[in-house]
Protein backbone atom coordinates (compact mmCIF):
# COMPACT_ATOMS: atom_id res chain seq x y z
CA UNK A 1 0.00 0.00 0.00
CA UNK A 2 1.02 3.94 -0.66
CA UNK A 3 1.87 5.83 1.57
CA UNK A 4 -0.32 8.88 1.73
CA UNK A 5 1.56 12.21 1.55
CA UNK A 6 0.45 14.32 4.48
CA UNK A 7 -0.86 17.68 2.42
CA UNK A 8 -1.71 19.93 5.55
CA UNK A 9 -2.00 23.59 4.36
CA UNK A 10 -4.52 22.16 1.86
CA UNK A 11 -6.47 19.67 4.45
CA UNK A 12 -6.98 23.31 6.79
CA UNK A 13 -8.00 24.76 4.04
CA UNK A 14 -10.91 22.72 3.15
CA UNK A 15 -11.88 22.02 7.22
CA UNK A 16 -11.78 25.78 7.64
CA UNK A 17 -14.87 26.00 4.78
CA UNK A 18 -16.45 22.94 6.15
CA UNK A 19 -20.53 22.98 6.64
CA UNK A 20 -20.39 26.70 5.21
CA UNK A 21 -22.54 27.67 2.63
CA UNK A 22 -19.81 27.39 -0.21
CA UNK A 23 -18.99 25.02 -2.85
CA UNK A 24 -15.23 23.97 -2.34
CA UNK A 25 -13.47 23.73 -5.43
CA UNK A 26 -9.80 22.32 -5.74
CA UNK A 27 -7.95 23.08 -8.95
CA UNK A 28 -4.81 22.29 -10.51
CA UNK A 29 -2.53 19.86 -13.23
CA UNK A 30 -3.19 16.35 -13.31
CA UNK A 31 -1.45 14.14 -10.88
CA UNK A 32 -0.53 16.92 -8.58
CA UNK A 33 -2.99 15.20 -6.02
CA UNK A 34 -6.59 16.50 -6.25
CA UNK A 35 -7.78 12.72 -5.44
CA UNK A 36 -5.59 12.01 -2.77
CA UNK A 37 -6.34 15.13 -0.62
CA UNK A 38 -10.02 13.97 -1.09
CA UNK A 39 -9.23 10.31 0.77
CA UNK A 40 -7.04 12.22 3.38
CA UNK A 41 -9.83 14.68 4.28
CA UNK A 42 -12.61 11.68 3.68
CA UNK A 43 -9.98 10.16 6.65
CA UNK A 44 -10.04 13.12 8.57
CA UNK A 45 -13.75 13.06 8.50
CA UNK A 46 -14.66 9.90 9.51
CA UNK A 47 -12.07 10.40 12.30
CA UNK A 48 -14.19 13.23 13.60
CA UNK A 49 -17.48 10.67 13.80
CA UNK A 50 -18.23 10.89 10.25
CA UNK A 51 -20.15 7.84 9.13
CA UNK A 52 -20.02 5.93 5.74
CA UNK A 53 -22.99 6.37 4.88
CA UNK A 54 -22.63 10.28 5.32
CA UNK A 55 -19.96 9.93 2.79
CA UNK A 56 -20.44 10.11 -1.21
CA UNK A 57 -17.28 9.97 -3.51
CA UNK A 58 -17.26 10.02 -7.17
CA UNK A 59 -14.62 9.86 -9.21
CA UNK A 60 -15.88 10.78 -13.13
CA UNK A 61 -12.69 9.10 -14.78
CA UNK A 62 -13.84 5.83 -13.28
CA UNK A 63 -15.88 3.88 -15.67
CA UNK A 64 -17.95 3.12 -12.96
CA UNK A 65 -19.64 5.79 -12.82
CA UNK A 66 -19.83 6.61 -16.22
CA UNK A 67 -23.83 6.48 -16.05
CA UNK A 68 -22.98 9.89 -13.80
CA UNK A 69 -21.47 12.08 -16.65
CA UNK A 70 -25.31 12.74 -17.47
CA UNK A 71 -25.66 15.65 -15.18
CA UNK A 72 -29.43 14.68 -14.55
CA UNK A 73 -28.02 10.93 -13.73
CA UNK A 74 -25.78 12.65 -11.44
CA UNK A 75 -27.89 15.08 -9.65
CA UNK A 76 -30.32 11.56 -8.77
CA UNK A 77 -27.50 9.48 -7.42
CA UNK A 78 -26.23 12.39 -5.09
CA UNK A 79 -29.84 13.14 -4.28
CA UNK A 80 -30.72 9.71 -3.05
CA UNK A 81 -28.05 9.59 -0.52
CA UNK A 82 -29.75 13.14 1.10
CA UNK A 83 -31.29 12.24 4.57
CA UNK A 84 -33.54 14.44 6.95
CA UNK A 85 -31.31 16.29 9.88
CA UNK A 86 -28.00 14.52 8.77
CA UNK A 87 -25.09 16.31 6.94
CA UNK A 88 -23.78 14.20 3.47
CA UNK A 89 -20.74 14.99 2.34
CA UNK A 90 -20.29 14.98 -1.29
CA UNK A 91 -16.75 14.77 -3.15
CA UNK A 92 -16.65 14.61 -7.25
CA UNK A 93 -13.53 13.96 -8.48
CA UNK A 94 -12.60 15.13 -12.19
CA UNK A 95 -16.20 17.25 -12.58
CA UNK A 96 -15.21 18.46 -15.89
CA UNK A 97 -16.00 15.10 -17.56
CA UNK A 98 -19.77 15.46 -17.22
CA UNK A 99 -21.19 17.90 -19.34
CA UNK A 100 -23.80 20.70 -17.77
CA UNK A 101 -22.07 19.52 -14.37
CA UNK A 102 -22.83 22.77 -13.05
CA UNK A 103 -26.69 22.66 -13.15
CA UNK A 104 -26.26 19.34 -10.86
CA UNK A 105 -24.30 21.08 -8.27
CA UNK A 106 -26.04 24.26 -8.69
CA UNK A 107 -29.16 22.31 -7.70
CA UNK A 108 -27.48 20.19 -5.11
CA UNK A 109 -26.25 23.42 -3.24
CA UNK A 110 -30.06 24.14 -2.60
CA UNK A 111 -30.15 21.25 -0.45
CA UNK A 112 -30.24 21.33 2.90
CA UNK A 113 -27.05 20.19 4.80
CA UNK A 114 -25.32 19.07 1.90
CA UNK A 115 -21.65 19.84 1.88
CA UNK A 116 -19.69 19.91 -1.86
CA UNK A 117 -16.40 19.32 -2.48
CA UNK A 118 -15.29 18.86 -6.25
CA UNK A 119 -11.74 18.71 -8.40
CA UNK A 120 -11.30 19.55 -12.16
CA UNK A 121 -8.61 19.91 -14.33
CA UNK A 122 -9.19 22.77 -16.48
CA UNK A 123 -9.41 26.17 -15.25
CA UNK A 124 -11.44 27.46 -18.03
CA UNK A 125 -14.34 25.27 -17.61
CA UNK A 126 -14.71 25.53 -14.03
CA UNK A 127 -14.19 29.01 -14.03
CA UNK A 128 -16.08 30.31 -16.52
CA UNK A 129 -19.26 27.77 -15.65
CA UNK A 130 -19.18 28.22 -11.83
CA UNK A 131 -19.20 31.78 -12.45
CA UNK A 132 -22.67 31.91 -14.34
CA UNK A 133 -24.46 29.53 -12.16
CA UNK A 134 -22.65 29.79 -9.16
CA UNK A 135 -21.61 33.45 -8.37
CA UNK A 136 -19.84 33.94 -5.30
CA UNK A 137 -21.16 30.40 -3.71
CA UNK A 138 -17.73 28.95 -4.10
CA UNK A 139 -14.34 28.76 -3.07
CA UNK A 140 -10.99 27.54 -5.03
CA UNK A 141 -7.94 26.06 -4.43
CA UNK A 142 -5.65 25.81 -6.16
CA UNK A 143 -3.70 22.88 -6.27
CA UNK A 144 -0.11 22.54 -6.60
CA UNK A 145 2.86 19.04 -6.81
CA UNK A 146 4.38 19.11 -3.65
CA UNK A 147 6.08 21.94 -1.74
CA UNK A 148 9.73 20.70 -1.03
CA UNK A 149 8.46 20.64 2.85
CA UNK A 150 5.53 17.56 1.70
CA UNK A 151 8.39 15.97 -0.62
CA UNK A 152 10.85 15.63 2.41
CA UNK A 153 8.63 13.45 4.14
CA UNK A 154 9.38 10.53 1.88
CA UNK A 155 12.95 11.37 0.42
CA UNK A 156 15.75 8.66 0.85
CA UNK A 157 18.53 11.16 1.85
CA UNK A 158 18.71 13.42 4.95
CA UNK A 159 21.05 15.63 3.73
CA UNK A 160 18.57 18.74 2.66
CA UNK A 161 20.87 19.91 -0.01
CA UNK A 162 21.15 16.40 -1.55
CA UNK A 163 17.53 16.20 -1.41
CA UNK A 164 16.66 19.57 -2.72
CA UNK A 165 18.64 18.98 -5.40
CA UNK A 166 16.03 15.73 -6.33
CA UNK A 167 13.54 18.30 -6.05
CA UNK A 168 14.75 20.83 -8.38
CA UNK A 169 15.89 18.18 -11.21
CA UNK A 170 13.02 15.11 -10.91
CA UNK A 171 10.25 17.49 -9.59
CA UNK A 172 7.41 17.08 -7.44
CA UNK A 173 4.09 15.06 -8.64
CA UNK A 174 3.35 12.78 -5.57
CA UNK A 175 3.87 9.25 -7.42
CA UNK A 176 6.74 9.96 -9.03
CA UNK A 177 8.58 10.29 -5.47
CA UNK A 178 8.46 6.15 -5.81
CA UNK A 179 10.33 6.40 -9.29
CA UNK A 180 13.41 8.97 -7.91
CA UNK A 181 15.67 5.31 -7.88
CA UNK A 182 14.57 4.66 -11.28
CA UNK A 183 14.97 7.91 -14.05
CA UNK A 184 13.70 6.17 -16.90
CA UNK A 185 10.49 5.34 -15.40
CA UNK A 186 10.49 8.36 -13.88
CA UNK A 187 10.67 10.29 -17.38
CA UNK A 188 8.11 8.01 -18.78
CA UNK A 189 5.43 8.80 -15.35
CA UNK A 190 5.64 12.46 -16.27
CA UNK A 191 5.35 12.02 -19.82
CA UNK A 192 2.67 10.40 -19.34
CA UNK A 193 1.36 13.08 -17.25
CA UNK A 194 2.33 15.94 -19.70
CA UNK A 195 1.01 13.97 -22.86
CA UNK A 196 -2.23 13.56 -21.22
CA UNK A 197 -2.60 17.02 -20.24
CA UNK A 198 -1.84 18.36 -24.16
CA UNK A 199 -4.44 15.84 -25.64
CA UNK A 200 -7.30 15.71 -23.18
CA UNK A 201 -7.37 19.16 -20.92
CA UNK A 202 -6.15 21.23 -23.73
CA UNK A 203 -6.69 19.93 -27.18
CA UNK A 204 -10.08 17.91 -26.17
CA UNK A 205 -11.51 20.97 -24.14
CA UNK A 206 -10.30 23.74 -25.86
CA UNK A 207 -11.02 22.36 -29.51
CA UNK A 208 -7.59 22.46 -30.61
CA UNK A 209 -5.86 20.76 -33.62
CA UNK A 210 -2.45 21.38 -34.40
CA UNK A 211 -0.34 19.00 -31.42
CA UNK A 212 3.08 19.85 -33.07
CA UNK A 213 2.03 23.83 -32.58
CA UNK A 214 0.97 23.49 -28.91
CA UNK A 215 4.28 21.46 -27.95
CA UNK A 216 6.37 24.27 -29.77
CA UNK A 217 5.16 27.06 -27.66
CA UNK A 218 5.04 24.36 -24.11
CA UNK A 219 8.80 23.75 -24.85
CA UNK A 220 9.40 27.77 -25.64
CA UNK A 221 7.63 28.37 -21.91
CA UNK A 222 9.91 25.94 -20.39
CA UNK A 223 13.16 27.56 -22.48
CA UNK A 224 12.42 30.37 -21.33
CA UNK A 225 11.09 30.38 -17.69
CA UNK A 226 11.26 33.60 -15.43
CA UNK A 227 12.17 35.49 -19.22
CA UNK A 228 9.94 37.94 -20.32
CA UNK A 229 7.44 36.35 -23.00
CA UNK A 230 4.72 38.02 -25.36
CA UNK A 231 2.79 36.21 -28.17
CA UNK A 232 4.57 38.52 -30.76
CA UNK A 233 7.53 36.95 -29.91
CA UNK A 234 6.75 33.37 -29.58
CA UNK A 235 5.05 33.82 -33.09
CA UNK A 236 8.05 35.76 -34.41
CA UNK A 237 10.37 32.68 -33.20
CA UNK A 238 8.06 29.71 -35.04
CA UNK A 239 7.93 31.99 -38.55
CA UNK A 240 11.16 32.35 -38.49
CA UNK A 241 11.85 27.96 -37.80
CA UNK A 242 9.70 27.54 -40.87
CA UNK A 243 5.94 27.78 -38.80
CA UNK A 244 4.45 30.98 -40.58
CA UNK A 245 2.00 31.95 -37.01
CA UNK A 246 0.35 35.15 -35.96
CA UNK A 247 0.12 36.23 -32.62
CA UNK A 248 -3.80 35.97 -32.41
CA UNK A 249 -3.15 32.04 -32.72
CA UNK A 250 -0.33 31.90 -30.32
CA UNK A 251 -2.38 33.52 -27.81
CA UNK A 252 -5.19 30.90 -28.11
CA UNK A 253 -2.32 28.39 -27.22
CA UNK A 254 -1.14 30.47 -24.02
CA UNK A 255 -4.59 30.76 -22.65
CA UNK A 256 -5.16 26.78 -22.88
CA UNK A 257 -1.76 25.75 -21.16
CA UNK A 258 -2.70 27.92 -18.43
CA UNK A 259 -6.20 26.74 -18.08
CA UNK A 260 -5.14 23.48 -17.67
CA UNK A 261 -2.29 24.99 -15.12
CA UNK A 262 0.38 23.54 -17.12
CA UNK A 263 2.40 26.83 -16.72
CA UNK A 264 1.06 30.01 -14.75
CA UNK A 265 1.14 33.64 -16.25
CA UNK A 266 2.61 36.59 -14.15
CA UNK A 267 2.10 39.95 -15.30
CA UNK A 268 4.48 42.65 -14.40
CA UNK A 269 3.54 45.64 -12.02
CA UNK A 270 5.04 49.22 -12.16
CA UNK A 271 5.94 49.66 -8.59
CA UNK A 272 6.11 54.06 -8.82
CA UNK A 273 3.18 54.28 -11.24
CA UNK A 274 1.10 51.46 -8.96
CA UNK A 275 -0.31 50.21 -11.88
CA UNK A 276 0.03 46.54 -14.04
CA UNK A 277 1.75 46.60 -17.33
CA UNK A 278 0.52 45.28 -20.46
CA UNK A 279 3.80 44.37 -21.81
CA UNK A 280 5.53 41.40 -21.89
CA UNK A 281 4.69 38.36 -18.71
CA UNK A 282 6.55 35.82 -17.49
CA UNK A 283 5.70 31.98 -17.41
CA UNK A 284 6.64 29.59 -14.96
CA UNK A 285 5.85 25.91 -14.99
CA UNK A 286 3.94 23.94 -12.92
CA UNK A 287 6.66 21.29 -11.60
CA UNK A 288 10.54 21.90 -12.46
CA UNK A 289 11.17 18.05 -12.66
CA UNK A 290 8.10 18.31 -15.80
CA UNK A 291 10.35 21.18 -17.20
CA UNK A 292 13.50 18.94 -17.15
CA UNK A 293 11.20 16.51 -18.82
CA UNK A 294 10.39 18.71 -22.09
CA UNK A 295 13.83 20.18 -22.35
CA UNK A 296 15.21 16.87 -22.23
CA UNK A 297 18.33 18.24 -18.96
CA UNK A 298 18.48 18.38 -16.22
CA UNK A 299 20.85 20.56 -13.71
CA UNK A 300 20.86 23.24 -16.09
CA UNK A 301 19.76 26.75 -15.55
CA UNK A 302 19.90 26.32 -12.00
CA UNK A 303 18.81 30.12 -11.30
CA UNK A 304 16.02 30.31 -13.41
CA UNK A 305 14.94 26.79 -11.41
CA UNK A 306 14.77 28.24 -8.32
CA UNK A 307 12.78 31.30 -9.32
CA UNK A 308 10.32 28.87 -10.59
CA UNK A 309 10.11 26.96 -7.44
CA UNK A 310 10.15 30.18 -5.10
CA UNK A 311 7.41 31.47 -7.23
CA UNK A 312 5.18 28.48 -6.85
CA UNK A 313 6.18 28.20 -2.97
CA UNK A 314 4.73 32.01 -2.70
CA UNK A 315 1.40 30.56 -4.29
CA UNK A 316 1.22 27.93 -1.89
CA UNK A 317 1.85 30.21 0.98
CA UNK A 318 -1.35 32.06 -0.54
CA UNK A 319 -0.13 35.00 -1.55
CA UNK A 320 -0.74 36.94 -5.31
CA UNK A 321 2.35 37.44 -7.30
CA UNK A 322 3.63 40.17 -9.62
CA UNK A 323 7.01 40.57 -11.19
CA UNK A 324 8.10 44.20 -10.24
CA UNK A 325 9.85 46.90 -12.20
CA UNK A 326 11.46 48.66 -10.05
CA UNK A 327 12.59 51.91 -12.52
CA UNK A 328 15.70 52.53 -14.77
CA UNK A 329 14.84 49.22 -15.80
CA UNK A 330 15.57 47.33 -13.06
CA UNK A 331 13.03 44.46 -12.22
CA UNK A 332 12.25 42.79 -8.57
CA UNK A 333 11.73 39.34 -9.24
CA UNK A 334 8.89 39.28 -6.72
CA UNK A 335 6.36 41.49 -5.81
CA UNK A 336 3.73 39.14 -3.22
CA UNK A 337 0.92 40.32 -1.18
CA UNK A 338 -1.29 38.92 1.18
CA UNK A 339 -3.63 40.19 3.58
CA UNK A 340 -3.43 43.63 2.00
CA UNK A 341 1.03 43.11 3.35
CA UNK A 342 3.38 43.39 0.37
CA UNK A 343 6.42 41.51 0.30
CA UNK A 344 9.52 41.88 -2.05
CA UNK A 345 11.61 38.83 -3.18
CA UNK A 346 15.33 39.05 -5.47
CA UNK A 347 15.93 35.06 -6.45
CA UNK A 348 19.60 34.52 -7.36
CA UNK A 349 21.75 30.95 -7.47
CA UNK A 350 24.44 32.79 -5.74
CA UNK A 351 25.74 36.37 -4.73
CA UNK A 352 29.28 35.26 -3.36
CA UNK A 353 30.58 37.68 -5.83
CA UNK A 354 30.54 41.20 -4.96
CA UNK A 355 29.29 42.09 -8.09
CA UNK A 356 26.14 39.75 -8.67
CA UNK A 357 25.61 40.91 -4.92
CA UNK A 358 24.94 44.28 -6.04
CA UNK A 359 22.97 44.22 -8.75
CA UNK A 360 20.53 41.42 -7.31
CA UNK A 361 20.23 44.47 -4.33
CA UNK A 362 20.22 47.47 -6.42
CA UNK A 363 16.00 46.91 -7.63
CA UNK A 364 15.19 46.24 -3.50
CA UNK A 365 17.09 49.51 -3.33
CA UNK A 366 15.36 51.28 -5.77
CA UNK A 367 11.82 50.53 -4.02
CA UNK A 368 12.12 53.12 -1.21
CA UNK A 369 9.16 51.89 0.60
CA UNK A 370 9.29 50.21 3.94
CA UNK A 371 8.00 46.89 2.78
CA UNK A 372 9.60 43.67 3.79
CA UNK A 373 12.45 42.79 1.56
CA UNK A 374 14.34 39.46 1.00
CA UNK A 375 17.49 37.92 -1.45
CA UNK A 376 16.62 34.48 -1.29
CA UNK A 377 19.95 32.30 -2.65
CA UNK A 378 21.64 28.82 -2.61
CA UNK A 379 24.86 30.20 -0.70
CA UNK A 380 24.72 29.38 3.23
CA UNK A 381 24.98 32.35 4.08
CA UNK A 382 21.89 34.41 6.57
CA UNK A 383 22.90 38.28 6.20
CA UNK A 384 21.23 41.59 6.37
CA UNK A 385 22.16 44.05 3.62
CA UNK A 386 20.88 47.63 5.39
CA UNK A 387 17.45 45.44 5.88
CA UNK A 388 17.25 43.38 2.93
CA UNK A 389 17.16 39.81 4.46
CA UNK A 390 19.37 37.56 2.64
CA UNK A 391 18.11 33.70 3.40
CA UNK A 392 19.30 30.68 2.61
CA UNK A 393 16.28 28.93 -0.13
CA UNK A 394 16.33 25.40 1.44
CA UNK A 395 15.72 26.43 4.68
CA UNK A 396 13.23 29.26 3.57
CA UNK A 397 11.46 26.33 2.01
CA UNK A 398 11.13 23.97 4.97
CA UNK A 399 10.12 27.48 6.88
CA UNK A 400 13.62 27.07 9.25
């Protein structure tokens, strides 16, 4: 048997919204473990006196339930497990399979001590459905592989560095942490993963023909993570390799690999102005170990790894992220707020050299507010630069 990965921040999440009057909606890529935080908070149920029979799962991929992708069909079979004075608990795994989904839950939320949970893989159908019949009756999550915190719990190696390292180069979906002594079946789990994403949340969904085209622009994303990217220049760079494409099309593309969070989009922010930009975003990738993957290396581009993962780790953490320009065109890798606090993050592999020092401190410098500021690197080094906190990235991930 599997060992179940111990996802807390998300497990509060979903007890903090329990019995309320809101659908709870978890999001996110395939295989980052949508399913499994349903059985661990099923678990967590029943270990507060929740009974079986106040329990109903259903997972939509199973064929089992195919009878269920009829929205009607599905609607009944919830329905009959509704009794007088007795909370159910309902959990639909994969709700994006059955068509019209949303006028079963819509009606299901009328019910009377009925509490919803449901997953999907495609942030344009959930979103853009639960919005029309569901306005402000639901909550998301959003779903990511595991932080390098979860992942520790079932690495071979105590040595952190040693182990971060398998983080950063064979990434972070929950199987493939029983594949990290095995890196062809390893490669093959997350092709596997990214294949299926490209034909059936993205191509299926979204109506999409060309394969070839949508690879070309997911390995573009991944070549150039934490780089500024606009559909004018992704278009320019296929014309010119002999794949004559106009930025209309490209941006088609972009929208469905984000809706079926294969990469995430961050637009830039003008920190003096206090306005967002319209020019050129940056892309960052789900799971570094699925960009290794595409590219075909791994241990490359260490720096531009790490902003990736520290931008993902902010998302878990819950805040909203902007990338920052800071004036005289200096950028701030990180501009995160939550709770109406801003934060300020530089990401760099290494600053040991005076000179890289400097200009990863010179955009902090440049934001003369009194917002918290931090340098997070790969050197072992804790240091305060005229209060700019420099931290050490594996221990800011494990929260040490």
């Amino acid at each position: 048997m599997i060992e179940l990965i111990d996802r807390k921040a998300y497990l509060e999440q979903l007890a903090m919204w329990r019995q309320e009057e809101m659908i709870k909606v978890v999001t996110g890529v395939r295989r980052c473990g949508k399913s499994t935080l349903l059985e661990l908070y099923m678990n967590k149920l029943k270990a507060d006196g929740v009974t079986d029979d106040q329990i109903v799962f259903i997972n939509l991929e199973d064929q089992d339930h195919a009878e269920l992708l009829d929205y009607k069909q599905l609607y009944e079979y919830v329905k009959s497990h509704i009794r007088m004075n007795q909370w159910i608990y309902v959990f639909i795994d994969e709700i994006q399979n059955c068509k019209e989904y949303e006028r079963a839950i819509s009606s299901l939320f009328l019910k009377k001590n009925v509490d919803i949970y449901i997953t999907g893989s495609n942030a344009y159908m959930l979103s853009s459905e639960l919005a029309t019949k569901l306005t402000a009756r639901y909550i998301e999550i959003d779903m990511l592989p595991l932080s390098f915190a979860e992942f520790s719990q079932v690495a071979d190696t105590t040595d952190k560095r040693e182990r971060f390292n398998q983080y950063m180069n064979m990434g972070a979906f929950p199987y493939a942490t029983h594949f990290m002594d095995n890196s062809l079946a390893h490669s093959q789990y997350l092709e596997g993963i990214y294949n299926t994403v490209l034909v059936k949340d993205i191509m299926i969904r979204k109506g999409l023909n060309d394969i070839t085209m949508l690879k070309s622009i997911a390995s573009f994303l991944a070549d150039n993570t934490g780089s500024p990217v606009s559909a004018k220049k992704i278009a320019d760079t296929l014309t010119s390799n002999g794949r004559p494409t106009g930025s209309a099309t490209v941006d088609t593309y972009l929208s469905a690999l984000t809706d079926a969070y294969l990469f995430y989009k961050v637009n830039r922010y003008d920190i003096k102005g206090k306005m967002h930009l319209k020019t050129e975003s940056k892309y960052y990738i789900c799971d570094t170990g699925l960009r290794n993957m595409i590219l075909g290396t791994q241990g490359r581009d260490v720096g531009h790894q790490i902003e990736n993962i520290v931008y993902l780790e902010l998302l878990r953490r819950g805040y909203t992220v902007s990338i920052g320009k800071s004036g005289r065109g200096a950028e701030v890798d990180f501009i995160a707020v939550r709770d109406k606090k801003t934060e300020y993050y530089q990401v760099s592999a290494s600053v040991l050299d005076e000179s890289t020092l400097q200009r990863e401190l010179t955009p902090l410098r440049q934001t003369i507010d009194n917002y918290p500021k931090f340098l997070i690197t790969l050197d072992d080094i804790t240091s305060d630069h005229k209060g700019i906190k420099q931290v050490n990235l594996i221990d800011w991930l494990l929260h040490l």
